[in-house]
Each structure stands twice: as structure tokens, then as C-alpha cells.
Protein backbone atom coordinates (compact mmCIF):
# COMPACT_ATOMS: atom_id res chain seq x y z
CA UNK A 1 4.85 4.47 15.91
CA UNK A 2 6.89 1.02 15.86
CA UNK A 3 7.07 -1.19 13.55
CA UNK A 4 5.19 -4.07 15.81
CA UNK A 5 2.51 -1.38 16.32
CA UNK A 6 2.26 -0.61 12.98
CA UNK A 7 1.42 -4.09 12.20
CA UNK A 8 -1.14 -4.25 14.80
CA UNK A 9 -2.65 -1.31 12.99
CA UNK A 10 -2.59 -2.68 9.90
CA UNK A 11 -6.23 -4.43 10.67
CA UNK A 12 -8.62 -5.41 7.86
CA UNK A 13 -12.14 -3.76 7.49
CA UNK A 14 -11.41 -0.48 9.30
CA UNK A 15 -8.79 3.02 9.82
CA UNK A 16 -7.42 3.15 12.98
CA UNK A 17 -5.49 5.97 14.75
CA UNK A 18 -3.01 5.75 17.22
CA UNK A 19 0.22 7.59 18.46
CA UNK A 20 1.91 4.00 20.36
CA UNK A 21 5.29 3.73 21.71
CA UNK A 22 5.93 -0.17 22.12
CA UNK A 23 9.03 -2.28 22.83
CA UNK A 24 9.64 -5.07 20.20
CA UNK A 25 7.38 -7.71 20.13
CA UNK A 26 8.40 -10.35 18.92
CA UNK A 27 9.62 -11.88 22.24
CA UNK A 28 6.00 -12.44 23.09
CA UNK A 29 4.79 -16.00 23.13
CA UNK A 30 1.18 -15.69 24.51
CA UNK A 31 -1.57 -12.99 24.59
CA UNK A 32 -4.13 -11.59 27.68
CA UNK A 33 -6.87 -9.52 26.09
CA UNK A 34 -8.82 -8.29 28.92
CA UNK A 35 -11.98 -7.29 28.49
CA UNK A 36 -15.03 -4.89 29.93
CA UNK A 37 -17.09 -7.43 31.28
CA UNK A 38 -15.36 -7.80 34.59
CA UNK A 39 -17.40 -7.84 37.99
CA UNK A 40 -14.53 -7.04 39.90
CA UNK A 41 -10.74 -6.94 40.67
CA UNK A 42 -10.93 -10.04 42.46
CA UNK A 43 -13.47 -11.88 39.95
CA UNK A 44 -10.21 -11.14 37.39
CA UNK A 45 -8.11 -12.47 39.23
CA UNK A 46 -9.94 -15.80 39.86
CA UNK A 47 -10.42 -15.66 36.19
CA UNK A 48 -6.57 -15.30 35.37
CA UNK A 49 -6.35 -18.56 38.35
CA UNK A 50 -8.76 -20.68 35.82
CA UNK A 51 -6.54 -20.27 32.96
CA UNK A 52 -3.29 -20.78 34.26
CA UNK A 53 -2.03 -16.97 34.03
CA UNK A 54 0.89 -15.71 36.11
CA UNK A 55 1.07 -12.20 36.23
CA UNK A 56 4.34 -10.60 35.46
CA UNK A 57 5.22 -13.76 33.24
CA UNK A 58 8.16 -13.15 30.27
CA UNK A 59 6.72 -13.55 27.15
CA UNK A 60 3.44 -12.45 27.94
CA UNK A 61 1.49 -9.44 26.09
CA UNK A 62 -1.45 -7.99 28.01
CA UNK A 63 -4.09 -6.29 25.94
CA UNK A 64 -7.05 -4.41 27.66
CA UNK A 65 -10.24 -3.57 25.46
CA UNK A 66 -11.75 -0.83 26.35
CA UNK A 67 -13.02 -0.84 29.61
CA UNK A 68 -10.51 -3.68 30.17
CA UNK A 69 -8.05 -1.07 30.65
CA UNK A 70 -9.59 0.24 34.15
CA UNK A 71 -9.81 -3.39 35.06
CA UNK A 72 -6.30 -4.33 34.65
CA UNK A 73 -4.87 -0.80 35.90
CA UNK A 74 -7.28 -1.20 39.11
CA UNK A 75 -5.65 -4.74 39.67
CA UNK A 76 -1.88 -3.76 39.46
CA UNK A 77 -1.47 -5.49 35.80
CA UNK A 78 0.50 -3.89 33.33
CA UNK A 79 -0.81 -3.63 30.19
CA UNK A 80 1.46 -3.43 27.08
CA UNK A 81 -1.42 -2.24 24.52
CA UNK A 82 -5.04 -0.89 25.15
CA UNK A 83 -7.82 -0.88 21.62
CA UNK A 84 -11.16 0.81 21.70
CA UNK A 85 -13.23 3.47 21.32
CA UNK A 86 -13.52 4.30 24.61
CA UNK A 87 -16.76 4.08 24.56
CA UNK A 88 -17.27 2.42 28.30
CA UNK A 89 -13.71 3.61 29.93
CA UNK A 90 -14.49 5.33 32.66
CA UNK A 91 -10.23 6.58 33.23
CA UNK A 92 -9.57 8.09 30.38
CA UNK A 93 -6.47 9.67 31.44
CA UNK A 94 -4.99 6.22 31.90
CA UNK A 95 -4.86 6.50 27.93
CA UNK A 96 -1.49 9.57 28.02
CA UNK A 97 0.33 6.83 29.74
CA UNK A 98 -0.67 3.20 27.61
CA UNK A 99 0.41 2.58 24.53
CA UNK A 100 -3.01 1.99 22.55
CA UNK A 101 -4.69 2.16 19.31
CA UNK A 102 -8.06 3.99 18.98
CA UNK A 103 -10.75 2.90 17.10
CA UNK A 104 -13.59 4.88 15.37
CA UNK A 105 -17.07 4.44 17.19
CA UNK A 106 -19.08 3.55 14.14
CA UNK A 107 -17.48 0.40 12.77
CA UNK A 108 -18.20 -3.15 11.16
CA UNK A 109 -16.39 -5.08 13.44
CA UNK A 110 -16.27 -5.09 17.49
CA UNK A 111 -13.23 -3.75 19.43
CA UNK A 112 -12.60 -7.35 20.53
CA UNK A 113 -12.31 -8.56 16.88
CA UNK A 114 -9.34 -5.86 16.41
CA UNK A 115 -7.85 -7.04 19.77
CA UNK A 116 -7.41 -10.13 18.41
CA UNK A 117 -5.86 -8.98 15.10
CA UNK A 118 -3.32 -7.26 17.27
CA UNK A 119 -2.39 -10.30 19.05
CA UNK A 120 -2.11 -12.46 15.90
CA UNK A 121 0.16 -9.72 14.33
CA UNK A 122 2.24 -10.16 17.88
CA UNK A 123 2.82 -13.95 15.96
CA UNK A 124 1.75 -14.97 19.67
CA UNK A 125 1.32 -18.89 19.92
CA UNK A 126 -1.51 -18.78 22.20
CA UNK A 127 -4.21 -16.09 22.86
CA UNK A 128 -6.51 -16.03 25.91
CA UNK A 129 -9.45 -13.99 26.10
CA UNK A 130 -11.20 -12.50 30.02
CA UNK A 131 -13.93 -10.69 30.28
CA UNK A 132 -15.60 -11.28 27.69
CA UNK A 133 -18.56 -12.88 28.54
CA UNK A 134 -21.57 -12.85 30.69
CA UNK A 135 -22.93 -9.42 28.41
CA UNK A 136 -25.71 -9.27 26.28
CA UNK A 137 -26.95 -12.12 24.39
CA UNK A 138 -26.22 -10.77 21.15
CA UNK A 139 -22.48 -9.37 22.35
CA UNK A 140 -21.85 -13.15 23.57
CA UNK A 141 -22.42 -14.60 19.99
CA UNK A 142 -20.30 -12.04 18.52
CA UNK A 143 -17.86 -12.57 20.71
CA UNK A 144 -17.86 -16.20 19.74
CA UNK A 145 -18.45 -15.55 16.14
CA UNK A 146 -15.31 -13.31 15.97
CA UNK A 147 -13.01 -16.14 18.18
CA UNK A 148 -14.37 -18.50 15.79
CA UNK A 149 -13.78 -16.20 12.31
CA UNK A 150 -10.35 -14.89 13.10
CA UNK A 151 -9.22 -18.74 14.73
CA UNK A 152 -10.29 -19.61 10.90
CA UNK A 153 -8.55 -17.49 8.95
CA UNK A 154 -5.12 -17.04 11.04
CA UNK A 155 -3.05 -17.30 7.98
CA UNK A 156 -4.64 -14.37 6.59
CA UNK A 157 -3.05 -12.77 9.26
CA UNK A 158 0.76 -13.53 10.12
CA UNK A 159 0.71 -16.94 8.50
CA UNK A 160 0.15 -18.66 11.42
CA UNK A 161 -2.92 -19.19 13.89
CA UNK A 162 -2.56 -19.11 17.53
CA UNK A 163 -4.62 -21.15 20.04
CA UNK A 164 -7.86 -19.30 21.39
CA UNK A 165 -9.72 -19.48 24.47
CA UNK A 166 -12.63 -17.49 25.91
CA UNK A 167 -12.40 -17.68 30.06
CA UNK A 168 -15.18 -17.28 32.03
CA UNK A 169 -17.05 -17.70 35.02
CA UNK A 170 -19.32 -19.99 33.84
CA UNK A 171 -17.06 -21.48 30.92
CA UNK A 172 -14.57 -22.25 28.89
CA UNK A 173 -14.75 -21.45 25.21
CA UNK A 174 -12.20 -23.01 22.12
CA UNK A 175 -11.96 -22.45 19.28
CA UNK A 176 -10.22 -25.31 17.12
CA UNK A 177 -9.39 -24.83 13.01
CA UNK A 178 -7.91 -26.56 10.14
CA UNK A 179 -5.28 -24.35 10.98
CA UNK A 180 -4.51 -25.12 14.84
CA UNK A 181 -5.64 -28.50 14.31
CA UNK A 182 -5.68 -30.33 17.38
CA UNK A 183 -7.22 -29.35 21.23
CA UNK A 184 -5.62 -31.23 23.96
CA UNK A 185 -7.22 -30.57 27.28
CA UNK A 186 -7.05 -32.03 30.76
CA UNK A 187 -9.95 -32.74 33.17
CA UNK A 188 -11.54 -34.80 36.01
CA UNK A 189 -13.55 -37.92 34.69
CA UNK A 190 -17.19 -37.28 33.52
CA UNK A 191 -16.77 -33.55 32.75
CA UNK A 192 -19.14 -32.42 30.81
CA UNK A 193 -17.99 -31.02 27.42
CA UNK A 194 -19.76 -30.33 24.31
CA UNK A 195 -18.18 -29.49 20.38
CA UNK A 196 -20.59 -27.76 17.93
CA UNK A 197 -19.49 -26.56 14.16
CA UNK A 198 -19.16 -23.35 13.93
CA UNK A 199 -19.62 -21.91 9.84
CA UNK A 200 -20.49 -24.66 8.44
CA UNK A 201 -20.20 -27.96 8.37
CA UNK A 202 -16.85 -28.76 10.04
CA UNK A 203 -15.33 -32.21 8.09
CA UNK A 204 -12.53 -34.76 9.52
CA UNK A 205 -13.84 -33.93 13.55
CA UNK A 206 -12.04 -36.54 15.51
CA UNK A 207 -12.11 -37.20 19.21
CA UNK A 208 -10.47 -38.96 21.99
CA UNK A 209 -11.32 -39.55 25.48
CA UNK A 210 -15.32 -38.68 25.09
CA UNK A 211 -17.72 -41.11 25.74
CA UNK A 212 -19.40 -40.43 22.37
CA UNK A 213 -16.67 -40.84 20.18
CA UNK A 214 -16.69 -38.22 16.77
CA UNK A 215 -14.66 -40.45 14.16
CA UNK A 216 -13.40 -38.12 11.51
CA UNK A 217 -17.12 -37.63 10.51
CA UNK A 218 -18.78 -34.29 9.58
CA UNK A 219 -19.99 -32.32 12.07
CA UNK A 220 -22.79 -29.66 10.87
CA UNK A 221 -23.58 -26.60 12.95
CA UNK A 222 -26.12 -28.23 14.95
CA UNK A 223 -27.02 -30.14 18.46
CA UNK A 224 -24.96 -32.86 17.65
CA UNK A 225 -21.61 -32.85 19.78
CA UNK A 226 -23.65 -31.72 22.68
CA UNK A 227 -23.27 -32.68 26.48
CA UNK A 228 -20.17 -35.40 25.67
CA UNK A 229 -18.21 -36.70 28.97
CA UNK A 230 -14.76 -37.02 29.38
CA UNK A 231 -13.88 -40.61 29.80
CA UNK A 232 -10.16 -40.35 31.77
CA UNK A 233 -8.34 -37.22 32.51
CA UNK A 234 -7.42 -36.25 29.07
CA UNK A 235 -9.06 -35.42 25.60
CA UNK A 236 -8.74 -33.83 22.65
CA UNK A 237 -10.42 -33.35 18.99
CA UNK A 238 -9.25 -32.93 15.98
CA UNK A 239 -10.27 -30.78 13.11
CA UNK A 240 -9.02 -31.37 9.30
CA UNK A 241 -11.16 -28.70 7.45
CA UNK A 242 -13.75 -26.37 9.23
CA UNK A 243 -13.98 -24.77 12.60
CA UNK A 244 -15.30 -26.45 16.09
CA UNK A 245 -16.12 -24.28 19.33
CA UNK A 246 -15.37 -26.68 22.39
CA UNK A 247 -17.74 -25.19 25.14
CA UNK A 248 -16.39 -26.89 28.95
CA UNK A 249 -19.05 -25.26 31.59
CA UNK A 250 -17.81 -25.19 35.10
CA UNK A 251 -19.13 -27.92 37.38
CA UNK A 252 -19.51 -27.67 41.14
């Protein structure tokens, strides 16, 4: 095993096993985790569209979860690490030829959550997540619960915290810490975008651009922060201590 895939082993709360043959690294600069909930090869791609993935790109490190591995094999898109338990990949030989790390089936924390450790351990500056939504209720708030827990504690990790998005059909999903800071995003006037606390109360929230301004106040896990506008073409919010989930639905 490598040393870069020893440190994505290195996970908290669980043993993984895994016999992985990677190339360094440390020349990555952003992650793709790819995940089961995929309709089809051209939904992915349209996915990949909305967040501004090229394929083939230098410097970036695909990750399929699970089932995310037959999606990105079916679409032609290499994939430099797989994590699961297999539990819904249907190609299982696909496994004797992808460097991957297998995780037990009865565990505390989903296969996404380890994904994501991975790609921290990468050091990757920005980490975007597809196919991950549009599940079961209960999956969806984990999946947003883990985003939001790991986004928090990113120093735990490689002392650093990347940027994290969920992409989906219907949305766009942040997360934004004490520890990435600031959000920046770009969008036609009057889209719709709301920021809820995610944790806890989330203190310092500061916005620009939104036609209900948040002025460093605290913002507790609640209503408030939903269905803001965007005022111009750009925003952004600002967290000093807690963590936000920006939530941007799609608009016809």
C-alpha cells in the first residue's frame, strides 16, 4: 500500500482493509466523489456540466462510492480510488483493476463519510460531491450531516479544510465553517438561496448580496435564513465560529 493510501486509510471510527496501488497524491488539487444515486450516464454527466467539472482535468482525484464505481466506469471516467462495502455494486470485478479501500458492512459511519476522509487526507482544496442525493429521506440528512461534520472539523484531519459541495439535480448544497470561512458564489439576480445553521447555533454569519442581509448575527439551526434572493450576480457569507449549509435549488 502507498503512503497516500495509507493515509486515506487511516480514517477515524472504523478498520478498513484494502490492498491499493496509487500514484502520489499530492499533486491533486480538487476531489470528485461519485456516488450511487445516479439515474443515468447522461444524468452524470449533466451533473459534472452544473459544477464546472472537466473530465480528464490535471489535478483532479475521482473517487467512486460504491455503486459510484459502475457509474463512472459505464461513463468512460477514470477513477483513481473506489470506498465501500460493496453493498449495491453490481461489477464487482471492476474492483481487481481500481485501486480501492473496502469497508466493513456493519459500521457507525456511511461509506460517503469515509470518502470524504480520503479526500481531505488527499490535502485537496476543494471537494465536490455527485450522486448523492435524491435517496431516502433519512440517507439525504446523513449525507448532509456528514458534509456538514467533516467541513467542521477539517483540521482534525490534514490541518486544513477543503471547500464542499453536494451537486444535484434539484440543488446545490455548501457547506461553510469557521474553518473555510467564506462562500463566494455567482448567480442570476433574484435566485433563490437559503443558509440554515447546521450544529448549533452558528455565530459571526455575515452576508453580501442577499436581499435580507445576515450582519455578523447568530444564526440558530432554525427557519431563519430561509428563501433569501440574490440581489446582483454575486454573493457570499461568512462564517466566524459554527457551520452554515447554503442550499441554492435549481430554478427553471
Amino acid at each position: 500500500m502507498s503512503g497516500s493510501a495509507q493515509r486515506a486509510a487511516k480514517l477515524p471510527g472504523t478498520v478498513v482493509t484494502a490492498q491499493v496501488t496509487m500514484k502520489s497524491a499530492t499533486h491533486f488539487k480538487r476531489a470528485l466523489l461519485i456516488g450511487p444515486m445516479i439515474k443515468s450516464t447522461r444524468g452524470l454527466h449533466l451533473l459534472l456540466a452544473r459544477a464546472g467539472v472537466r473530465l480528464g482535468a490535471r489535478g483532479t482525484c475521482v473517487i467512486a462510492v460504491d455503486r459510484g464505481l459502475d457509474w463512472a466506469l459505464r461513463a468512460g471516467i477514470p477513477v483513481d480510488l473506489a470506498v465501500g462495502d460493496w453493498d449495491s455494486l453490481r461489477n464487482r470485478t471492476a474492483l481487481k483493476r481500481t485501486p480501492h479501500l473496502t469497508l466493513p458492512r456493519d459500521k457507525d459511519r456511511s461509506d460517503l463519510y469515509y470518502a470524504l476522509g480520503a479526500a481531505e487526507n488527499f490535502q485537496v482544496n476543494q471537494v465536490i460531491c455527485i450522486g448523492f442525493s435524491g435517496g431516502l429521506p433519512d440517507h439525504q440528512l446523513a449525507v448532509l450531516f456528514d458534509l456538514a461534520s467533516v467541513g467542521g472539523m477539517g483540521q482534525k484531519f490534514s490541518g486544513h479544510s477543503p471547500s464542499l459541495q453536494l451537486v444535484g439535480p434539484e440543488a446545490d448544497w455548501f457547506i461553510v465553517s469557521r474553518s473555510t470561512r467564506t462562500w463566494t458564489g455567482r448567480y442570476k439576480k433574484y435566485q433563490r438561496l437559503s443558509v440554515f445553521a447546521l450544529g448549533g447555533d452558528a455565530d459571526g454569519v455575515k452576508s453580501e448580496g442577499l436581499l435580507y442581509p445576515l450582519r455578523s448575527e447568530i444564526l440558530p439551526p432554525s427557519s431563519r435564513g430561509l428563501s433569501n434572493r440574490v440581489t446582483g450576480t454575486r454573493c457570499s457569507v461568512r462564517v466566524r465560529t459554527g457551520t452554515v449549509l447554503i442550499v441554492v435549488p435549481r430554478e427553471a
